[in-house]
N, C-alpha and C. Protein backbone atom coordinates (compact mmCIF):
# COMPACT_ATOMS: atom_id res chain seq x y z
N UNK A 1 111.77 130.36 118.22
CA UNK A 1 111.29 130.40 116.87
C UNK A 1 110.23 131.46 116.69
N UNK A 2 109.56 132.06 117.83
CA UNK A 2 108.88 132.96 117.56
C UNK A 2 109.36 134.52 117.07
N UNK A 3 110.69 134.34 117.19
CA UNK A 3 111.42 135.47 116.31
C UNK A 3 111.81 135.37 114.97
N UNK A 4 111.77 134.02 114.86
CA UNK A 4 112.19 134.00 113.35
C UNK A 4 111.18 132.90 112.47
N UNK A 5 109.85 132.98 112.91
CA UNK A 5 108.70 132.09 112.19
C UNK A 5 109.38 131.81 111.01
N UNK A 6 109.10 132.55 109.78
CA UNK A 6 110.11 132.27 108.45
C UNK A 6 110.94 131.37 108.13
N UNK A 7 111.75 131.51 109.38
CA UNK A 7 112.85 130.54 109.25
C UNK A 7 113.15 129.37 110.19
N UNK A 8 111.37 128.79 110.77
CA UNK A 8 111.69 127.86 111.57
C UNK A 8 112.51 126.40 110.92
N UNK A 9 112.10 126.28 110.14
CA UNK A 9 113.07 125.04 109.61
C UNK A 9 114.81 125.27 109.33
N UNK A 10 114.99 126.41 109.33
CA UNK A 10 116.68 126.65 109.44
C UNK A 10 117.20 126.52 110.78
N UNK A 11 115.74 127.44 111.65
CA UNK A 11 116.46 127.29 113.19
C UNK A 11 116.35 125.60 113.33
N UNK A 12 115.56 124.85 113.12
CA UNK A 12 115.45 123.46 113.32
C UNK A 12 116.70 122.49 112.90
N UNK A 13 117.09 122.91 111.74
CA UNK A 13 117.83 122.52 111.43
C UNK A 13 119.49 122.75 111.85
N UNK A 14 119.64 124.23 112.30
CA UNK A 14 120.86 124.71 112.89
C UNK A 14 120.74 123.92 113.91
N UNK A 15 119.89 123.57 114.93
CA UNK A 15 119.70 122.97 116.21
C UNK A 15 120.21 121.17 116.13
N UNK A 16 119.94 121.29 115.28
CA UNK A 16 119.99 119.35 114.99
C UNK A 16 121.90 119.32 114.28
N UNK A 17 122.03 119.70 113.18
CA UNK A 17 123.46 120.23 113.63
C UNK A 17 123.86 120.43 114.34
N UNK A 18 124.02 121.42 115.39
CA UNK A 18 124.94 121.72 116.56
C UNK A 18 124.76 120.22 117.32
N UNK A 19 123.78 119.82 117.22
CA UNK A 19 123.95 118.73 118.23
C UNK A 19 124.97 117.76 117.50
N UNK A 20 125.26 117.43 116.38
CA UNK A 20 126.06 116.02 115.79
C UNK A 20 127.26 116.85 115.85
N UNK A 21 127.28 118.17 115.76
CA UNK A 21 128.56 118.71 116.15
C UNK A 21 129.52 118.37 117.67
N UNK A 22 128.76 118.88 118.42
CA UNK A 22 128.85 118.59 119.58
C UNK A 22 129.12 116.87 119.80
N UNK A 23 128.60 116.08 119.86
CA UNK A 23 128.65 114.58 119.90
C UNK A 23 130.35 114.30 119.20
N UNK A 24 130.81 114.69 117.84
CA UNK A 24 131.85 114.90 117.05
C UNK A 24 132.87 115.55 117.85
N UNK A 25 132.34 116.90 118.46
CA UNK A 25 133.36 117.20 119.40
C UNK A 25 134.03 116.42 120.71
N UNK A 26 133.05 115.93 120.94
CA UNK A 26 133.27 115.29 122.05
C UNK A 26 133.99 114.14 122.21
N UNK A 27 133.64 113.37 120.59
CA UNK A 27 134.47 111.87 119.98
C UNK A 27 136.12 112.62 119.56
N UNK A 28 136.32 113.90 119.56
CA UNK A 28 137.61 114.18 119.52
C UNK A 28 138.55 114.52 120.38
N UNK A 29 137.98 114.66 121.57
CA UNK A 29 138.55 114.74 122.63
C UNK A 29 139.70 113.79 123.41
N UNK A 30 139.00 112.31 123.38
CA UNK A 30 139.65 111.42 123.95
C UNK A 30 139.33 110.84 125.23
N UNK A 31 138.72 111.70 125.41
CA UNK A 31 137.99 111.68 127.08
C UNK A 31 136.68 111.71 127.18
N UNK A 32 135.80 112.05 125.93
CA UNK A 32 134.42 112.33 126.29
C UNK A 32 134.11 110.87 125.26
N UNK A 33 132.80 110.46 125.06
CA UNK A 33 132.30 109.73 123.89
C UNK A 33 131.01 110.70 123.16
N UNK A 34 131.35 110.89 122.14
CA UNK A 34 130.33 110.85 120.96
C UNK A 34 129.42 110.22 120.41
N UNK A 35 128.39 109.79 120.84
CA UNK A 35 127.70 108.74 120.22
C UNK A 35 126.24 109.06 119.24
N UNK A 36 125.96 108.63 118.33
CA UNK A 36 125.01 108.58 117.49
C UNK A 36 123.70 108.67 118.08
N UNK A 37 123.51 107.72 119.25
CA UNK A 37 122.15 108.26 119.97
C UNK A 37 121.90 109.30 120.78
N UNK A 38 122.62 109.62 121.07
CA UNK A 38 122.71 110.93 122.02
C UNK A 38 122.60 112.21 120.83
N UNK A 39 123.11 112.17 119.35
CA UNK A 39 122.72 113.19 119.15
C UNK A 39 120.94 113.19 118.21
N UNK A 40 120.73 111.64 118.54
CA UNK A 40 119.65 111.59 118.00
C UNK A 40 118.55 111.63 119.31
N UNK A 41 118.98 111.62 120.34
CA UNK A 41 118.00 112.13 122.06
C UNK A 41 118.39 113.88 121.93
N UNK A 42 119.10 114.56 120.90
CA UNK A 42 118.63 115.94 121.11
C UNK A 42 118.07 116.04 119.64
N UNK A 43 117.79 115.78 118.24
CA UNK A 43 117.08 115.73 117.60
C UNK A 43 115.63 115.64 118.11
N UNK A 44 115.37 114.48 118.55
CA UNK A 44 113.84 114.16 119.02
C UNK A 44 113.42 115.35 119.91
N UNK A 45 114.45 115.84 120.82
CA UNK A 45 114.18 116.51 121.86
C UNK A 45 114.18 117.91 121.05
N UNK A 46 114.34 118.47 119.99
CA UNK A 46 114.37 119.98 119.29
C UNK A 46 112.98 119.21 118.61
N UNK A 47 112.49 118.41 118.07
CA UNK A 47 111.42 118.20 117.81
C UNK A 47 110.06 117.89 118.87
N UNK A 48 110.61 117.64 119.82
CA UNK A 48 109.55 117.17 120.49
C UNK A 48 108.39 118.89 120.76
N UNK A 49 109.60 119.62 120.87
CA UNK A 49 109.54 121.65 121.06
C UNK A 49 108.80 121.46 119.95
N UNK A 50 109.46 121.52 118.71
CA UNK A 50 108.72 122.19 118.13
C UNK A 50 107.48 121.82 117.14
N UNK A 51 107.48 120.12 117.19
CA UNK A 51 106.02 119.93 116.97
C UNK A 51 104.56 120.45 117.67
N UNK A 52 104.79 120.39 119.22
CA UNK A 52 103.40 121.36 119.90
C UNK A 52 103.26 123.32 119.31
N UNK A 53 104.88 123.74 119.06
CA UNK A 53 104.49 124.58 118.99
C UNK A 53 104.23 125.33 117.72
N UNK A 54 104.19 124.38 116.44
CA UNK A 54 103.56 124.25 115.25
C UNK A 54 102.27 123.85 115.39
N UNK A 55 101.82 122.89 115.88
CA UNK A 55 100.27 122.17 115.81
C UNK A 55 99.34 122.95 116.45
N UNK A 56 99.95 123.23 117.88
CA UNK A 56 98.75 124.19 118.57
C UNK A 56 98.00 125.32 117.91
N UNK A 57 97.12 125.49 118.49
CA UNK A 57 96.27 126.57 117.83
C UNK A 57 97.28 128.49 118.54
N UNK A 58 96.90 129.18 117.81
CA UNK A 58 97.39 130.56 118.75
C UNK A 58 97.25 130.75 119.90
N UNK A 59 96.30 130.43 120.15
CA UNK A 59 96.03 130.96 122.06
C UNK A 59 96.68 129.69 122.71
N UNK A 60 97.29 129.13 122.22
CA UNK A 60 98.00 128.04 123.65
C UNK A 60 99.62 128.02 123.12
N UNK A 61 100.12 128.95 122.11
CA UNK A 61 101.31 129.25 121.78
C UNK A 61 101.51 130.48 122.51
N UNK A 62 100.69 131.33 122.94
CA UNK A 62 101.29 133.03 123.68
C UNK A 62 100.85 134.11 122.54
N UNK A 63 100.65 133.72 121.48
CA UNK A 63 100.56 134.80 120.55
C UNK A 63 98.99 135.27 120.60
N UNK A 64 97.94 135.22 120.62
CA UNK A 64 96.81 135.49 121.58
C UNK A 64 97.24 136.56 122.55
N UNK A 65 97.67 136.13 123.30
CA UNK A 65 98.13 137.05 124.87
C UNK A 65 98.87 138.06 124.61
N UNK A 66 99.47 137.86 123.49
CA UNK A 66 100.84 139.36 122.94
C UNK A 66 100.39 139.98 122.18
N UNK A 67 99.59 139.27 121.34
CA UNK A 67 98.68 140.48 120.31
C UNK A 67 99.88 140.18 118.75
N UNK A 68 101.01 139.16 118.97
CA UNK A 68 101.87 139.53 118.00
C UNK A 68 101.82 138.28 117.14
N UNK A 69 102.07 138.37 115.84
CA UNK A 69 101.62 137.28 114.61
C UNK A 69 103.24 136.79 114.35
């Protein structure tokens, strides 16, 4: 997300998609299971990212150290 600040809530959101995609894919297979919590253990888990790296201050995100906004 540090490439596309602007558009962290699209990347957030593309991310949380692909995951119910994936789960969907998998319920079409026949062989895999799809399940609702699993794509809600990679939701939490694209959030778990990117709540620290919203809250933190600059110098404990890298942008400090790069010089880049």
């Amino acid at each position: 997300m540090r490439r596309y600040p602007r558009q962290a809530g699209a990347v957030l959101a593309g991310l949380i998609v692909w995951g119910g995609l994936i789960e969907l894919m998998q319920l079409a297979t026949g062989w895999r299971y799809g399940e609702w919590i699993d794509w809600l253990a990679d939701a939490i888990g694209v959030l778990a990212v990117w709540l620290p790296w919203r809250l933190l201050p600059d110098r404990l995100t890298g942008r400090a150290l790069t010089g880049r906004t």
